[in-house]
Protein backbone atom coordinates (compact mmCIF):
# COMPACT_ATOMS: atom_id res chain seq x y z
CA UNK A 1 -8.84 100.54 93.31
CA UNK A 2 -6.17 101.08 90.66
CA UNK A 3 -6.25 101.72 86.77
CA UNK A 4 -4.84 98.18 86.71
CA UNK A 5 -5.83 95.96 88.84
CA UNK A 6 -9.69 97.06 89.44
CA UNK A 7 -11.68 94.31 91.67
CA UNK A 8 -15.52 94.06 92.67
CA UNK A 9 -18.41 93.43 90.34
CA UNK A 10 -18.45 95.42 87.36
CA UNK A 11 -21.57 95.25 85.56
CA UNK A 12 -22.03 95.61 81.68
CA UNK A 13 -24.89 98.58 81.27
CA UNK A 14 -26.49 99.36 77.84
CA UNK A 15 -26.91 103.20 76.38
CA UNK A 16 -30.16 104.46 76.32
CA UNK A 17 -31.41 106.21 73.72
CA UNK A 18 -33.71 109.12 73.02
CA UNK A 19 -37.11 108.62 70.90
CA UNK A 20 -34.79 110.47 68.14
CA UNK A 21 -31.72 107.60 68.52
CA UNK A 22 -30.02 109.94 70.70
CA UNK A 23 -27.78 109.14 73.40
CA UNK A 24 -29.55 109.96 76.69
CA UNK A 25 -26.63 111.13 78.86
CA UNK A 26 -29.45 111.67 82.28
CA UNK A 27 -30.86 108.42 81.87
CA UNK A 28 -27.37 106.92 80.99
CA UNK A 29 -25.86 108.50 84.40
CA UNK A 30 -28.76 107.74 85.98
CA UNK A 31 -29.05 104.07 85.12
CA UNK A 32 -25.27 103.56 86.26
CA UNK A 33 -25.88 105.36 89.54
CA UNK A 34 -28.43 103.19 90.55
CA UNK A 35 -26.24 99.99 89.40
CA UNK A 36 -23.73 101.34 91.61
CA UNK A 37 -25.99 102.06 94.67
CA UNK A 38 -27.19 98.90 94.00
CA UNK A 39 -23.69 97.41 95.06
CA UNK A 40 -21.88 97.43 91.96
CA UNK A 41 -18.19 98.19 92.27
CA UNK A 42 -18.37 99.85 88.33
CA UNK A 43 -19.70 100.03 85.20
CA UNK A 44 -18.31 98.68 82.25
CA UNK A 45 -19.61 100.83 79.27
CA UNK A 46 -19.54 101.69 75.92
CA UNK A 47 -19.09 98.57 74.04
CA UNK A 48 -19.78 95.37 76.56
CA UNK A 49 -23.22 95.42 74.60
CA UNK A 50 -21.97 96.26 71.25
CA UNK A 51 -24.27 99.50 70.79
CA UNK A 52 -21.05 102.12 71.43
CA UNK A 53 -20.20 100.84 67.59
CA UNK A 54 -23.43 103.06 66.57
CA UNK A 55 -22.13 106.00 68.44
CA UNK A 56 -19.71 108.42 67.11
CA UNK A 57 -16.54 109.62 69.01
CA UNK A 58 -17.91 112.92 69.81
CA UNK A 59 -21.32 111.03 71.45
CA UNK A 60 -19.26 108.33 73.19
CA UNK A 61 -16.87 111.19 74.79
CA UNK A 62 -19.96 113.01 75.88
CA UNK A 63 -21.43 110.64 77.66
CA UNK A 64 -18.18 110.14 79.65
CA UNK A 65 -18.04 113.49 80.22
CA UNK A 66 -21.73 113.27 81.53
CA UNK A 67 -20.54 110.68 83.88
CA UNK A 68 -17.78 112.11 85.48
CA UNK A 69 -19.71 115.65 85.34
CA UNK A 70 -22.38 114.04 87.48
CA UNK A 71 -19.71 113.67 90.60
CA UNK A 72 -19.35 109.66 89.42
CA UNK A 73 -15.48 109.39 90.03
CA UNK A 74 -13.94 107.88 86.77
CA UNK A 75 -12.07 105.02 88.36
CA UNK A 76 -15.97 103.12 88.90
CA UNK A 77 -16.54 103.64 84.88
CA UNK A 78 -14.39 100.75 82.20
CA UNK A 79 -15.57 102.61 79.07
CA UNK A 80 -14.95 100.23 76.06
CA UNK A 81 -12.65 101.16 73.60
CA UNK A 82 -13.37 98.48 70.94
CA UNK A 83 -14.44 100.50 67.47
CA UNK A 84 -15.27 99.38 64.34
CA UNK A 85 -13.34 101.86 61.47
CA UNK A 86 -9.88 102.56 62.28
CA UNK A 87 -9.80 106.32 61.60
CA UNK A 88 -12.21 106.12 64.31
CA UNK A 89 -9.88 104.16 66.68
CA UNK A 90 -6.55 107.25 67.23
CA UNK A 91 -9.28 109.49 68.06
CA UNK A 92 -9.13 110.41 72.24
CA UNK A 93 -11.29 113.02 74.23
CA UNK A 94 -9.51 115.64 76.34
CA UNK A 95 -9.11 115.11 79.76
C-alpha cells in the first residue's frame, strides 16, 4: 500500500476519552487494533467524526505517536488533518 493510492476498507474510529475529557491514547490504540484484526485495512482518524476539532495539536500528535509507538505501522492510520483555527492548521509533529 502506498501514501497515495491506499486500497481496502478503512474504517472511520472515534477518540475516546477519559472521565476527565482526556484523550485515552490505550483505549484509542486499542480500539483501532481490534478494527484492524477485525479485517480492516486502516483507520481513518482524527477528524472523520469531527471530535479531533476539540483536541489540541499537541493531543492529536500524541495520540499518533501512541499509535505508531504501539508497533501499528503508520501506513494503516489516515489521520485527518481538517482543523478549525488556522494558526492551528501550519502546525506539524516531528517525525
Amino acid at each position: 500500500m502506498t501514501a497515495l493510492h491506499r486500497r481496502g476498507v478503512f474504517s472511520a474510529a472515534l477518540t475516546p476519552v477519559t472521565e476527565a475529557l482526556a484523550p485515552d491514547h490505550a483505549l484509542f490504540v486499542a480500539h483501532r487494533r481490534r478494527l484492524l484484526e477485525e479485517g480492516c485495512d486502516g483507520i481513518a482518524s482524527l477528524s472523520t467524526t469531527g471530535e479531533a476539532n476539540s483536541l489540541s495539536s499537541d493531543e492529536r500528535g500524541a495520540l499518533l505517536e501512541s499509535f505508531v509507538g504501539a508497533g501499528i505501522a503508520p501506513d494503516r492510520l489516515w489521520p485527518g488533518a481538517g482543523v478549525a483555527a488556522r494558526n492551528r492548521a501550519s502546525r506539524r509533529w516531528p517525525r
